[in-house]
N, C-alpha and C. Protein backbone atom coordinates (compact mmCIF):
# COMPACT_ATOMS: atom_id res chain seq x y z
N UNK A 1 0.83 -1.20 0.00
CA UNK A 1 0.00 0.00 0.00
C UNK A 1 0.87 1.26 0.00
N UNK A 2 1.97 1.22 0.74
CA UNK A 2 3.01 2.36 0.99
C UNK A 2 3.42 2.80 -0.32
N UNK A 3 4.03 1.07 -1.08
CA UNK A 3 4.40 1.21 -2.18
C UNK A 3 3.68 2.31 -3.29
N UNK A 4 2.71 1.63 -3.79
CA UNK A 4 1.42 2.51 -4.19
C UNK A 4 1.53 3.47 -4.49
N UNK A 5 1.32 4.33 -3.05
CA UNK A 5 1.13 5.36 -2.68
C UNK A 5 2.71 6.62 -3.22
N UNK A 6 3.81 6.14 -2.90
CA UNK A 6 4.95 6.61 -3.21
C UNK A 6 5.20 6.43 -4.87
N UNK A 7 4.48 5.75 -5.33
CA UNK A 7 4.64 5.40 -7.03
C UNK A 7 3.46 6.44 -7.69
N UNK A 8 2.46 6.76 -7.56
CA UNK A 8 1.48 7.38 -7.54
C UNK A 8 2.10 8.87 -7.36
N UNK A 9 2.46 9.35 -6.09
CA UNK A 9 3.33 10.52 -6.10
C UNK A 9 4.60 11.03 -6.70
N UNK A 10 5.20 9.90 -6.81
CA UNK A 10 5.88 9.82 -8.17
C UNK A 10 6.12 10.04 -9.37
N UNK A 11 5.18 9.67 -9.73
CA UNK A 11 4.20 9.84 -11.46
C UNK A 11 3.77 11.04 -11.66
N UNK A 12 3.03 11.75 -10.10
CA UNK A 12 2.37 12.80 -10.18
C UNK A 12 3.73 13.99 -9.89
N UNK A 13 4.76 13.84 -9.37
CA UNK A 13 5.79 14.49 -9.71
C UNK A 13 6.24 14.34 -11.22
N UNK A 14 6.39 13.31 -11.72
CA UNK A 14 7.17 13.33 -12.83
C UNK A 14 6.19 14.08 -13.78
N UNK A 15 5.23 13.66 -13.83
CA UNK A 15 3.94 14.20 -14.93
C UNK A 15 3.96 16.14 -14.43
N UNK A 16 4.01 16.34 -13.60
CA UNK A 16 3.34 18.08 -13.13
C UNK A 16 4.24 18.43 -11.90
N UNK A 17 5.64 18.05 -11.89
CA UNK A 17 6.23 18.36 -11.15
C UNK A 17 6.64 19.96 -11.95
N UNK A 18 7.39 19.82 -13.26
CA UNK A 18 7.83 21.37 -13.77
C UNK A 18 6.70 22.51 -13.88
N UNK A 19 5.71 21.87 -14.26
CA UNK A 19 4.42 22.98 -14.69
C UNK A 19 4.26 23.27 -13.09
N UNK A 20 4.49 22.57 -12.35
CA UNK A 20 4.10 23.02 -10.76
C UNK A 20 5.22 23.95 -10.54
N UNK A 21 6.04 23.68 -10.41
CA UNK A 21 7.34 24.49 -9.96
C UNK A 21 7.55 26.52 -11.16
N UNK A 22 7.18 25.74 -11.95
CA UNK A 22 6.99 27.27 -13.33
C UNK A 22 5.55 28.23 -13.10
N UNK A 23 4.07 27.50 -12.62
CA UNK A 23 2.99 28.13 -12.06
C UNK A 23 3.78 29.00 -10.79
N UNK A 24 4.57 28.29 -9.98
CA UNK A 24 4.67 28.76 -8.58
C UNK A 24 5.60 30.11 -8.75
N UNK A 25 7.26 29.56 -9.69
CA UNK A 25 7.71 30.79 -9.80
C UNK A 25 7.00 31.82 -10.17
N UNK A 26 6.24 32.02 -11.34
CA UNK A 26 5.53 33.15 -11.58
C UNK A 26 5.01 33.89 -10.25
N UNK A 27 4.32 33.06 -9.85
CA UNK A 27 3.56 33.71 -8.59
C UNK A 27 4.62 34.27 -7.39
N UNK A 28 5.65 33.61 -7.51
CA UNK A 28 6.45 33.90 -6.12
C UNK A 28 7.36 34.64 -6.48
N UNK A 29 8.11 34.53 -7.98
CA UNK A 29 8.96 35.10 -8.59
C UNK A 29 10.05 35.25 -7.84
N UNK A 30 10.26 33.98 -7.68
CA UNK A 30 11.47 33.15 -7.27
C UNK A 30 11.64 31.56 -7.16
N UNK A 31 12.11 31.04 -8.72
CA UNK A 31 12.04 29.32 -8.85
C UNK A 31 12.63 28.68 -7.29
N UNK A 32 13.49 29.55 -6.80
CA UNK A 32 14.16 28.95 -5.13
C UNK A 32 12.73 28.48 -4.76
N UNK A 33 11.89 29.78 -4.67
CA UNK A 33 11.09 29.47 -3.64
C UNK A 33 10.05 28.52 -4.06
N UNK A 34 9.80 28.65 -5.35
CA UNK A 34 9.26 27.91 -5.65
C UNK A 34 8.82 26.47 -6.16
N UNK A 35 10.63 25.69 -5.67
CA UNK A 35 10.68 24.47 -5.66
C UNK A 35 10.78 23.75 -4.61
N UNK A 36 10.96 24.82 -3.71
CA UNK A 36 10.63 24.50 -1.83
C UNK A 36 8.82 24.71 -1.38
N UNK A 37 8.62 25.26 -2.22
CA UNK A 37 7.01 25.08 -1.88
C UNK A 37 6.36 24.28 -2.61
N UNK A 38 6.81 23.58 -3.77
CA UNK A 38 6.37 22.16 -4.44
C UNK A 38 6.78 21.33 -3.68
N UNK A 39 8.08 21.18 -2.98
CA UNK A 39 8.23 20.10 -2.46
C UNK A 39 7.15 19.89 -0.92
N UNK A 40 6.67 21.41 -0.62
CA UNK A 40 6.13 21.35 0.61
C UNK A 40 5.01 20.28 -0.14
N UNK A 41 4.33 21.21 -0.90
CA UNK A 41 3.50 20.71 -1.68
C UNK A 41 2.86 18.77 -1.47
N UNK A 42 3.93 18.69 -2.21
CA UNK A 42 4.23 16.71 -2.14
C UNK A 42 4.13 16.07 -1.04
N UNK A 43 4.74 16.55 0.10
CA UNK A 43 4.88 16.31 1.57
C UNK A 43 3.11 16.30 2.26
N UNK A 44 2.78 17.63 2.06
CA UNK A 44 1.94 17.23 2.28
C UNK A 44 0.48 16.19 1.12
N UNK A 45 0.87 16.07 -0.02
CA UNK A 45 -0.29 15.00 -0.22
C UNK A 45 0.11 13.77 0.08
N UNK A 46 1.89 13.43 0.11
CA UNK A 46 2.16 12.49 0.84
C UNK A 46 1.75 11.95 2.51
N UNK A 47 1.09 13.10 2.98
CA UNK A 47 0.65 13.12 3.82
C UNK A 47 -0.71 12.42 4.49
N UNK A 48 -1.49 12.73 2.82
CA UNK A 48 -3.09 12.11 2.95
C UNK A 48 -2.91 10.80 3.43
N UNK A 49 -4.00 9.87 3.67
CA UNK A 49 -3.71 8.25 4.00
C UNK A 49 -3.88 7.30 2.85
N UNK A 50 -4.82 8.11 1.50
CA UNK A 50 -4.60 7.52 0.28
C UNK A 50 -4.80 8.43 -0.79
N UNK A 51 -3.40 9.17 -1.09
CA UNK A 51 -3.83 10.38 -1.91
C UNK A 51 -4.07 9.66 -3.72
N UNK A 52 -3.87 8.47 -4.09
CA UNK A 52 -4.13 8.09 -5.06
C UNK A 52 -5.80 7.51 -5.36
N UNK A 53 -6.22 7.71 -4.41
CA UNK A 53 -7.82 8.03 -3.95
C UNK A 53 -8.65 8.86 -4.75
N UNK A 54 -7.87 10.44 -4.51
CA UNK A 54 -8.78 11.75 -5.25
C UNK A 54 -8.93 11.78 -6.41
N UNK A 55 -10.30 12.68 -6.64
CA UNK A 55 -10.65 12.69 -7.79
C UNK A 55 -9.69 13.30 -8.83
N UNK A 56 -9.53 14.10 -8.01
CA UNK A 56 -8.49 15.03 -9.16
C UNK A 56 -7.02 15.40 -8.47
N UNK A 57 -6.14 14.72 -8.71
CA UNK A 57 -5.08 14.93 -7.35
C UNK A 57 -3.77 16.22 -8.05
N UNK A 58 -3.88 16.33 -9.61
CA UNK A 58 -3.67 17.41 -9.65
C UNK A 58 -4.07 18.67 -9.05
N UNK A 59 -5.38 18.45 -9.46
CA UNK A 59 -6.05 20.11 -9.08
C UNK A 59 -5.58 20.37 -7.61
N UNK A 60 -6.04 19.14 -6.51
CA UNK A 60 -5.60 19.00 -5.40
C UNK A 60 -4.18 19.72 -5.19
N UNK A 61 -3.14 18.97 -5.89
CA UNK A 61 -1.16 19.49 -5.78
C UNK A 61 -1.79 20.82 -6.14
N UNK A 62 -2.40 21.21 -7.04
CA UNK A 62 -1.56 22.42 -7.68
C UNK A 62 -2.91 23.71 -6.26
N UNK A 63 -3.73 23.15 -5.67
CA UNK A 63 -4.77 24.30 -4.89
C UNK A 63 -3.81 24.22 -3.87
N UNK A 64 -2.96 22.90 -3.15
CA UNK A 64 -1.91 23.08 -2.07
C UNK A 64 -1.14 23.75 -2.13
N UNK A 65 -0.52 24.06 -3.49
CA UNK A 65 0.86 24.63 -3.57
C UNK A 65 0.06 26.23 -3.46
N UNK A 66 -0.87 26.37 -4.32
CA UNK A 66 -1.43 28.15 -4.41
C UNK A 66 -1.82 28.61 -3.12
N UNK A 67 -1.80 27.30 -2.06
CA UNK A 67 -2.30 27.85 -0.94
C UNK A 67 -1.37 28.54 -0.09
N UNK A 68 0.06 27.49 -0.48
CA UNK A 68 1.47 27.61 0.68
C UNK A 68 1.84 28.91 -0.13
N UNK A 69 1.48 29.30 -1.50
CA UNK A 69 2.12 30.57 -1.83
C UNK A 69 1.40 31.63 -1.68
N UNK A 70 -0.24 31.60 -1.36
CA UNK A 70 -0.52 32.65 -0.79
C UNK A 70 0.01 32.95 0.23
N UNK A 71 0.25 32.24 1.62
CA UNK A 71 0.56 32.25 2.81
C UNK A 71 2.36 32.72 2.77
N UNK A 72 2.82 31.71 1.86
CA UNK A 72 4.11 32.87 1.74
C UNK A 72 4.39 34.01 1.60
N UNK A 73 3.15 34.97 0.80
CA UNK A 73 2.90 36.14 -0.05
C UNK A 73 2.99 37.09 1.07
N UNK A 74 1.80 36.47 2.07
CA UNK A 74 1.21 37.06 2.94
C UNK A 74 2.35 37.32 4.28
N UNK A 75 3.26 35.90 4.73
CA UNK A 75 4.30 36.79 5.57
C UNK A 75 5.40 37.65 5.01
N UNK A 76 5.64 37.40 3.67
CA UNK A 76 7.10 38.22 3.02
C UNK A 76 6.14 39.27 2.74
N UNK A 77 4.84 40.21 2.76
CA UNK A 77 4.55 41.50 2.66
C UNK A 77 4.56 41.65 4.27
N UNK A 78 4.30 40.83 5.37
CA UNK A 78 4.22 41.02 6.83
C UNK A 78 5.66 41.56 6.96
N UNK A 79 6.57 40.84 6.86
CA UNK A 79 7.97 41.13 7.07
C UNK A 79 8.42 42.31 6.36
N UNK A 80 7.98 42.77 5.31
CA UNK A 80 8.30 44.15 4.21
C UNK A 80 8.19 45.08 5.00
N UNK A 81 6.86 45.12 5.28
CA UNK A 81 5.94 45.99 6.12
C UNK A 81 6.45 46.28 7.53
N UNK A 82 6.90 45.15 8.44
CA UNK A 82 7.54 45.26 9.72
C UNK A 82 8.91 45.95 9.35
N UNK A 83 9.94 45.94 8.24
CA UNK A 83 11.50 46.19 7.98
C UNK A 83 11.10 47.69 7.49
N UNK A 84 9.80 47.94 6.77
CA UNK A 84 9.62 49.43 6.75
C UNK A 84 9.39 50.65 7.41
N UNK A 85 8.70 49.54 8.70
CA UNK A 85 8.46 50.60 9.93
C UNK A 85 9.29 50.48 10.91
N UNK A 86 10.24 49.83 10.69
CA UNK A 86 11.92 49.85 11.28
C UNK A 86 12.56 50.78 10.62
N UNK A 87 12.42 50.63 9.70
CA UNK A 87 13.44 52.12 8.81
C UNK A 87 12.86 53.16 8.72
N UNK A 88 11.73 53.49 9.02
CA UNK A 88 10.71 54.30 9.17
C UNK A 88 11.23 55.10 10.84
N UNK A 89 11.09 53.85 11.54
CA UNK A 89 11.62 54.53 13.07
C UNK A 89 13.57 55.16 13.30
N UNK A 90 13.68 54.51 12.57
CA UNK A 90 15.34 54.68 12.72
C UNK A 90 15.56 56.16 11.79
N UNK A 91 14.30 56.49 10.62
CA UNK A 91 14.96 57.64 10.31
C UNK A 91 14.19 59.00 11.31
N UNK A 92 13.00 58.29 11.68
CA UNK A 92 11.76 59.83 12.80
C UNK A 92 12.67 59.52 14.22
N UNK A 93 13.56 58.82 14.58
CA UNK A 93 14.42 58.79 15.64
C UNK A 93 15.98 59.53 15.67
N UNK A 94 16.64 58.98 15.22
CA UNK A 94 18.51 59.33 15.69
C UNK A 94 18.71 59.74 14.53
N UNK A 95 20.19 60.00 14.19
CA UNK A 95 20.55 59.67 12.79
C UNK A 95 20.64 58.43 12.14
N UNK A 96 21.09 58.35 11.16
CA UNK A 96 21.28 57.10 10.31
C UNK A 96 22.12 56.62 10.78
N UNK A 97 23.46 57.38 10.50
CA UNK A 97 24.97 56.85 10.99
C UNK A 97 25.21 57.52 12.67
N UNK A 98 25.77 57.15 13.17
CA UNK A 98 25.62 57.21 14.51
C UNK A 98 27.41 57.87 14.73
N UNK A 99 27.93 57.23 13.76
CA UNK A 99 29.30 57.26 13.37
C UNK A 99 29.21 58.30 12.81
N UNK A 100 28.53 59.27 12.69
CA UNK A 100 28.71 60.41 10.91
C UNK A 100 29.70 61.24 12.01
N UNK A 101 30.31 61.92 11.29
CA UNK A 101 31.04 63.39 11.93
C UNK A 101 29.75 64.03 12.67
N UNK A 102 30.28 65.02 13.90
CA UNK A 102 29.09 65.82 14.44
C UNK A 102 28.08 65.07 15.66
N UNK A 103 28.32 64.07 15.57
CA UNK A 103 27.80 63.14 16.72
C UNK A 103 28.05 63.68 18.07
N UNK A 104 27.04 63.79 18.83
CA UNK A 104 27.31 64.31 20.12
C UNK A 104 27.32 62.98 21.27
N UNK A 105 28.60 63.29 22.28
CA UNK A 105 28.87 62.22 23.07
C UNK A 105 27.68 61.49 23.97
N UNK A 106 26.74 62.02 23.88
CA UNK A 106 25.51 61.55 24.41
C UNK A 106 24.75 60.83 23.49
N UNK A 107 25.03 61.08 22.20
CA UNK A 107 24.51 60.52 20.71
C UNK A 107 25.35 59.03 21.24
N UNK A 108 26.41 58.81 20.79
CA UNK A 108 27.41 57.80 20.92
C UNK A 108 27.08 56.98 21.79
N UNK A 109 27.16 57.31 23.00
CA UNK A 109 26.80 56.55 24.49
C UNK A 109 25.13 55.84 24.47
N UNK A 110 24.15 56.76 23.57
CA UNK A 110 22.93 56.21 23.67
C UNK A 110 23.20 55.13 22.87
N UNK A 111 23.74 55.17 21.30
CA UNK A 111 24.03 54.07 20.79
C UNK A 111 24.66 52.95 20.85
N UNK A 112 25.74 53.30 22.02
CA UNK A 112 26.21 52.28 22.59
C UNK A 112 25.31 51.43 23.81
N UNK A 113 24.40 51.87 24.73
CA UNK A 113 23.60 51.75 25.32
C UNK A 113 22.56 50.80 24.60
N UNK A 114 21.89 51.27 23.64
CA UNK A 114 21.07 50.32 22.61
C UNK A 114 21.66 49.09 21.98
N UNK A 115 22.51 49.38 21.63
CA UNK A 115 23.45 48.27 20.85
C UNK A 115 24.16 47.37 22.03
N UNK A 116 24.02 47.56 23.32
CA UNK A 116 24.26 46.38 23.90
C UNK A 116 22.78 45.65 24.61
N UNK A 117 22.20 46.26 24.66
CA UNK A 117 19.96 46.16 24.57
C UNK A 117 20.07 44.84 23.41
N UNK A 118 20.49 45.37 21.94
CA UNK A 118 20.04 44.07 21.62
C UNK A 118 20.60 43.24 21.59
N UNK A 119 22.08 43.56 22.06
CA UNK A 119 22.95 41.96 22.38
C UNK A 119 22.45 41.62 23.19
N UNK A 120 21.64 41.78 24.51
CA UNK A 120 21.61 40.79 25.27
C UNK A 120 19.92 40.58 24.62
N UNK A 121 19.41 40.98 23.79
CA UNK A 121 18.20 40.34 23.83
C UNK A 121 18.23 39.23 22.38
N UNK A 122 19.50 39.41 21.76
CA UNK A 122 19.60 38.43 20.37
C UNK A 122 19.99 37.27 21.34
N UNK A 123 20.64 37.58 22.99
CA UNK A 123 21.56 36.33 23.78
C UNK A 123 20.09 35.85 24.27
N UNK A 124 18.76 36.13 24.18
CA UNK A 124 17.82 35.25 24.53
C UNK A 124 17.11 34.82 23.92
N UNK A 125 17.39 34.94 22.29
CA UNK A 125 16.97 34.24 21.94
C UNK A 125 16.98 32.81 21.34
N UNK A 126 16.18 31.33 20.87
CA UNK A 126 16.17 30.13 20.30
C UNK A 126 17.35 30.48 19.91
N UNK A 127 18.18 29.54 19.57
CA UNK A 127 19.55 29.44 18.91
C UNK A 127 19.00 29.53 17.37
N UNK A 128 18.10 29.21 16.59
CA UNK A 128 18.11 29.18 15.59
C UNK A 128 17.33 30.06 15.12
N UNK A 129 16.70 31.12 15.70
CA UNK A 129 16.48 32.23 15.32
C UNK A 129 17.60 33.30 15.62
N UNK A 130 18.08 33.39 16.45
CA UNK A 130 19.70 33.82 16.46
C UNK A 130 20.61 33.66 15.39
N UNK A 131 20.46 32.58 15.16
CA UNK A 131 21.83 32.12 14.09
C UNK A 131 20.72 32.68 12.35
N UNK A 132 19.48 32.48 12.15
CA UNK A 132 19.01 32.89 10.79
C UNK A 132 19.34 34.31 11.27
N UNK A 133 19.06 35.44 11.89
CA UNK A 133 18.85 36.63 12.28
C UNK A 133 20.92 36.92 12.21
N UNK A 134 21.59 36.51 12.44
CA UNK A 134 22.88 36.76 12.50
C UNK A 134 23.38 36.71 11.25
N UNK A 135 23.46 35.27 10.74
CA UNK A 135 23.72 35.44 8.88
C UNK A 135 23.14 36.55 8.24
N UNK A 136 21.88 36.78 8.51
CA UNK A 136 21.42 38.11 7.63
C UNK A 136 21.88 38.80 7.71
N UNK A 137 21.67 39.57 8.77
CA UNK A 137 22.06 40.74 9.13
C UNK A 137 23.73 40.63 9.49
N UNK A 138 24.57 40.25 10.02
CA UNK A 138 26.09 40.18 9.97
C UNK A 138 26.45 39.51 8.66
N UNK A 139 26.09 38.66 8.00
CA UNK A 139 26.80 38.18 6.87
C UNK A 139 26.55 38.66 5.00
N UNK A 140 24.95 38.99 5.86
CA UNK A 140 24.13 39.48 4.08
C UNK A 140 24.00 38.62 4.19
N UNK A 141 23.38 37.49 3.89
CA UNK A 141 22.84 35.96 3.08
C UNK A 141 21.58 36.25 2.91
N UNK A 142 21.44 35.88 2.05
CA UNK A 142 19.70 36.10 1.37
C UNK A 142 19.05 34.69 2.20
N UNK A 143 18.08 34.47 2.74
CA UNK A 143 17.23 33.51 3.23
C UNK A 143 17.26 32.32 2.43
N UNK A 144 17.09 32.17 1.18
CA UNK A 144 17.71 31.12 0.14
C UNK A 144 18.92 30.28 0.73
N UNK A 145 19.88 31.19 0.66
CA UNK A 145 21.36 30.67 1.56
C UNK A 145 21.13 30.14 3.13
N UNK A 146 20.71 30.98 3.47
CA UNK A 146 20.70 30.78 5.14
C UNK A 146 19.51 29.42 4.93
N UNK A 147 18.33 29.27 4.87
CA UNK A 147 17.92 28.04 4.63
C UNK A 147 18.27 26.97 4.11
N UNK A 148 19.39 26.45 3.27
CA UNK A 148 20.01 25.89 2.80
C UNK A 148 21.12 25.65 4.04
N UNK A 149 22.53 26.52 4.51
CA UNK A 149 22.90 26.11 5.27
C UNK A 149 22.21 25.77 6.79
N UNK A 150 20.84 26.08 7.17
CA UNK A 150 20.87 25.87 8.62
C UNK A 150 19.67 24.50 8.27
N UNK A 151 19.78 23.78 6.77
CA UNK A 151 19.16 22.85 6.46
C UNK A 151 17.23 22.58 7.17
N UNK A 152 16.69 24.32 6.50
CA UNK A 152 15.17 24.52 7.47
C UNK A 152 14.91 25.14 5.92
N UNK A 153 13.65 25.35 5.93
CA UNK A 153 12.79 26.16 4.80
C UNK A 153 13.08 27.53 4.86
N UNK A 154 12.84 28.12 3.62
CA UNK A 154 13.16 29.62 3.56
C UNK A 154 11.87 30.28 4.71
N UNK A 155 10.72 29.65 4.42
CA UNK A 155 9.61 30.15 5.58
C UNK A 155 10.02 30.05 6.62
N UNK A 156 10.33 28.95 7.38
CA UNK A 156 11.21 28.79 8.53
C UNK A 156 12.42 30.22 8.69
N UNK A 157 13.19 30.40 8.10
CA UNK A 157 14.11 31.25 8.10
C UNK A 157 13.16 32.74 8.55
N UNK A 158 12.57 33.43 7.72
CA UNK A 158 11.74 34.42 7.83
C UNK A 158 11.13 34.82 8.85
N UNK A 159 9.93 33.33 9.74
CA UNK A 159 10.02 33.18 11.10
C UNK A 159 10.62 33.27 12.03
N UNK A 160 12.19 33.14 11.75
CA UNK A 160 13.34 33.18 12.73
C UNK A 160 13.70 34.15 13.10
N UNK A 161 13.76 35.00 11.66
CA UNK A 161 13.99 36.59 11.61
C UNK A 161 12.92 37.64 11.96
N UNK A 162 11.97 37.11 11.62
CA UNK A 162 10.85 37.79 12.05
C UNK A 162 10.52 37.73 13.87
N UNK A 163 10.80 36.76 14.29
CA UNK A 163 10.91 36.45 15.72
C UNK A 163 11.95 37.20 16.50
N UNK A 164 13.31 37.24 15.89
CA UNK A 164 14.54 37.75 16.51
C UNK A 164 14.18 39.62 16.11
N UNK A 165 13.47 39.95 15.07
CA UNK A 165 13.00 41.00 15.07
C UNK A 165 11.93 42.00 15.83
N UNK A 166 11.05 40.91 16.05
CA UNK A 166 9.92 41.45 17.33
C UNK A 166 10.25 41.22 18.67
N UNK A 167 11.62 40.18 18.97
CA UNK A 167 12.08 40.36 20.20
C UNK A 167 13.23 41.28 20.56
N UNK A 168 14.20 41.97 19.72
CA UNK A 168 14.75 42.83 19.55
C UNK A 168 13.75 44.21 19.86
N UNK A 169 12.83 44.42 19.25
CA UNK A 169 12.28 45.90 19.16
C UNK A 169 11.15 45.58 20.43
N UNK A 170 10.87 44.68 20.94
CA UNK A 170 10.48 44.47 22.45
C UNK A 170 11.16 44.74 23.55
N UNK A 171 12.77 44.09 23.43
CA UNK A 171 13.53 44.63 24.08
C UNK A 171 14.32 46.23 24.27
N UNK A 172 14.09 46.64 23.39
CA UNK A 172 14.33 48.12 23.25
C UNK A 172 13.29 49.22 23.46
N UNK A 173 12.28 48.55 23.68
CA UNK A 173 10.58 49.29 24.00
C UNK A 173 10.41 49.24 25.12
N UNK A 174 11.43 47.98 26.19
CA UNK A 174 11.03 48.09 27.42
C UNK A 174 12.24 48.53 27.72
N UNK A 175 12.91 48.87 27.13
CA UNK A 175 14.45 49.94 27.90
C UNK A 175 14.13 51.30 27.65
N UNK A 176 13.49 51.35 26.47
CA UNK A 176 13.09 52.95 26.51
C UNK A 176 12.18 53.44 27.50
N UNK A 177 11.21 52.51 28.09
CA UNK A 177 9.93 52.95 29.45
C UNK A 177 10.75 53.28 30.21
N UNK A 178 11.84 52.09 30.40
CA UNK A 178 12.39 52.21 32.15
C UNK A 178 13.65 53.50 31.85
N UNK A 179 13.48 53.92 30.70
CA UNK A 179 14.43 55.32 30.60
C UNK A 179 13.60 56.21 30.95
N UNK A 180 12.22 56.39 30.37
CA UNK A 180 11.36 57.25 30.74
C UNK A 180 11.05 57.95 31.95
């Protein structure tokens, strides 16, 4: 029955695996992402208890995959949106460069003050939202990369960052009260 079932998914990869993966890039406009969300795809009809059952197990693959890429759509504009009203605050706040010429020693010291705020709040966080949140931001790696080496999904990654991001600007929201 296992057998079956893995031969069946099989077929249905080999038959509509590219047209799946080429529908998705369009939509995601990114084949990366969009051969990690076919594969989610598979996983889960591999999932059903007899997906060689359905009536239509294309339509099925291909409404799963449009589903995982709406939901992708929907946190990478969440995350846009959160990195905009970060750069949004960083420019209605300090300067940009903190470093520029003209910096006043109270400028410096606050930034030094903050910048050890979120070391100790990146030091509480999951190790592996730490470590996606560190490659990015210390190394540049595009989420592509960093999901690949920390062997997790690019969604996974995003979550990580997105997590190490709302606990960062939590931790700096409750240092700014108790400055208050």
């Amino acid at each position: 029955m296992k057998d079956d079932k893995d031969q069946f998914i099989a077929e249905l990869v080999a038959e509509h695996g590219v047209l799946l993966e080429r529908y998705l890039a369009r939509k995601l406009d990114s084949p990366e992402d969009a051969a990690e969300l076919a594969q989610e795809a598979y996983i889960r009809l591999h999932r059903l208890e007899q997906p060689e059952n359905l009536d239509n197990a294309r339509a099925f693959l291909f409404q799963v995959a449009t589903n995982l890429a709406v939901d992708q759509l929907r946190r990478r504009q969440l995350h846009f949106r959160f990195l905009r009203s970060e750069k949004n605050q960083a420019e209605d706040g300090e300067p940009a460069d903190i470093n520029a010429a003209g910096a006043s020693p109270e400028q410096i010291l606050a930034a030094r003050e903050k910048l050890a705020a979120i070391e100790r709040a990146l030091e509480e966080l999951p190790f592996k939202a730490k470590q996606a949140f560190l490659l990015h931001r210390q190394s540049g790696m595009p989420y592509s990369a960093i999901a690949e080496q920390m062997q997790v999904s690019v969604s996974s990654v995003e979550k990580y960052i997105l997590q190490a991001l709302r606990h960062c600007r939590a931790a700096l929201a409750a240092r700014d009260s108790i400055d208050d």
